[in-house]
C-alpha atoms as a PDB file:
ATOM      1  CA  UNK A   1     124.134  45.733 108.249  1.00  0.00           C
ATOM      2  CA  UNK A   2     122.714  42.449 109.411  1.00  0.00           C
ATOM      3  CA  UNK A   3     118.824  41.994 109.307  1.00  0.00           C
ATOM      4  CA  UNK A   4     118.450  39.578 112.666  1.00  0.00           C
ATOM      5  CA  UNK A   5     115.133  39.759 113.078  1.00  0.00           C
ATOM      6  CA  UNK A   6     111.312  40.718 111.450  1.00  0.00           C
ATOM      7  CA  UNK A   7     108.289  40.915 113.137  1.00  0.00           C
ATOM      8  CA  UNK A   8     105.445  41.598 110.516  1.00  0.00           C
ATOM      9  CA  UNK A   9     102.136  43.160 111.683  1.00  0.00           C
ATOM     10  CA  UNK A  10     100.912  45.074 108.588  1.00  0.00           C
ATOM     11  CA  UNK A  11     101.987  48.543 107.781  1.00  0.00           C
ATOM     12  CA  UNK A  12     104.074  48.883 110.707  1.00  0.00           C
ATOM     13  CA  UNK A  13     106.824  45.829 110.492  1.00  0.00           C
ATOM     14  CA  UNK A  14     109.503  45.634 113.599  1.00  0.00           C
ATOM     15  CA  UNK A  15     112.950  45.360 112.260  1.00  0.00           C
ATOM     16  CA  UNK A  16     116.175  44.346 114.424  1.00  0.00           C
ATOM     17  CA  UNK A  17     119.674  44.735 112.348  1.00  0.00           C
ATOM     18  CA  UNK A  18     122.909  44.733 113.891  1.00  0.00           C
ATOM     19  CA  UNK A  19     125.518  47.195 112.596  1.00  0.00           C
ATOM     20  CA  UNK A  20     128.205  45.873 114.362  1.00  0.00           C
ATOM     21  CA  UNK A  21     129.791  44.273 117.645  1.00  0.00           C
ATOM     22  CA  UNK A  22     126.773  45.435 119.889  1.00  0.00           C
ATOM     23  CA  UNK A  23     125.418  47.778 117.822  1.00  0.00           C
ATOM     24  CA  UNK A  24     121.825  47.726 116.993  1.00  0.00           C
ATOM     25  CA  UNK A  25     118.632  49.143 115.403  1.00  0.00           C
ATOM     26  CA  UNK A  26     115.509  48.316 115.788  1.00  0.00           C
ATOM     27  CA  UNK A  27     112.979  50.030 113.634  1.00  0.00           C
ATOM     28  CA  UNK A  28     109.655  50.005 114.395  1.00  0.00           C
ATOM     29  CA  UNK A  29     107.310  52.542 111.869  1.00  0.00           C
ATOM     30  CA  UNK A  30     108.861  55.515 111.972  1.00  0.00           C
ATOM     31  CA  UNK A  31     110.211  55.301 115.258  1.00  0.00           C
ATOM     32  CA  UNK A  32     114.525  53.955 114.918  1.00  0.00           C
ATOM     33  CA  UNK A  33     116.259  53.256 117.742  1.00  0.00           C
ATOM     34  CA  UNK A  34     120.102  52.878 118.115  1.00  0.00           C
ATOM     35  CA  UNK A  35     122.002  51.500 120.668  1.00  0.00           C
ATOM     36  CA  UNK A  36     123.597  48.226 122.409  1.00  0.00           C
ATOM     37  CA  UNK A  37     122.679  44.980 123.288  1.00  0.00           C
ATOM     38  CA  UNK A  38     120.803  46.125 126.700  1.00  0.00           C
ATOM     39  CA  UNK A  39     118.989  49.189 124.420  1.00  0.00           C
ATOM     40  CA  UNK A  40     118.012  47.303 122.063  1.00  0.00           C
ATOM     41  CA  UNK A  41     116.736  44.045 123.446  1.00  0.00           C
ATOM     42  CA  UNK A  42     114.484  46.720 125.707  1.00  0.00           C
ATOM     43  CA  UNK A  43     113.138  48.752 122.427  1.00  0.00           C
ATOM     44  CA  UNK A  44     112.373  45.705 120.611  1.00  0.00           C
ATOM     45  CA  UNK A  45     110.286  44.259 123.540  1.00  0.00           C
ATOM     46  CA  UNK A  46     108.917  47.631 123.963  1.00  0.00           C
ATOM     47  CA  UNK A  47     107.954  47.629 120.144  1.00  0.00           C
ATOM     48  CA  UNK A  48     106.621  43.897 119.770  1.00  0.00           C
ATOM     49  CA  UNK A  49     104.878  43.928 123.036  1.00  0.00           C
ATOM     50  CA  UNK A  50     102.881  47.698 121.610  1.00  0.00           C
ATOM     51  CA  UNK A  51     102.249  45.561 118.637  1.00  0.00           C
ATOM     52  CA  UNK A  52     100.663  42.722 119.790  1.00  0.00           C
ATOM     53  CA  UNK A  53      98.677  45.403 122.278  1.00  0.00           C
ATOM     54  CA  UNK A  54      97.432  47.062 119.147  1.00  0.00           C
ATOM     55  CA  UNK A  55      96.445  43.622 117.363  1.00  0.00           C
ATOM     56  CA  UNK A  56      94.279  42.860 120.627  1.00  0.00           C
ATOM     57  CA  UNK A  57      95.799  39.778 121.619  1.00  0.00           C
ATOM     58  CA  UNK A  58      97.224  40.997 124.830  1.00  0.00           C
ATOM     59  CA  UNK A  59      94.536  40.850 128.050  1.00  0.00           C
ATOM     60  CA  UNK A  60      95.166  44.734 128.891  1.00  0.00           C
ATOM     61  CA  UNK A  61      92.132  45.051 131.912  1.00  0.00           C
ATOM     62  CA  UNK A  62      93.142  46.799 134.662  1.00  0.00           C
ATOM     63  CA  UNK A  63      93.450  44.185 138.123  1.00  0.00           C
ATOM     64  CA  UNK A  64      89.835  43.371 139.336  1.00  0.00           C
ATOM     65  CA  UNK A  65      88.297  44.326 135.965  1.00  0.00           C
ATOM     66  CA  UNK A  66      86.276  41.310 134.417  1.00  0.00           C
END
């Protein structure tokens, strides 16, 4: 297995490894997720994009909120 990619973010690190001609994890916690190319670009979005929610350095207001 290939690590391909690391996000660090404190005690839960993202993790991307691929296993193989499109075959992926990403690892995020607990939380594993297998699958191709499509999958896995998705979950790790999905994972870094929760992080970075999390650390506060998203704007998550709701429209029209100040």
């Amino acid at each position: 297995m290939k690590r391909c990619f690391t996000y660090e973010n404190g005690d839960y690190p993202i993790h991307l490894d691929q296993r193989g001609k499109d075959r992926f994890v990403v690892t995020y916690g607990k939380q594993v997720d297998k699958g191709d190319y499509e999958y896995a670009a998705r979950k790790l979005g999905e994972a870094i994009m929760h992080a970075l929610a999390c650390d506060g350095k998203l704007d998550n207001r709701e429209k029209g909120e100040r």
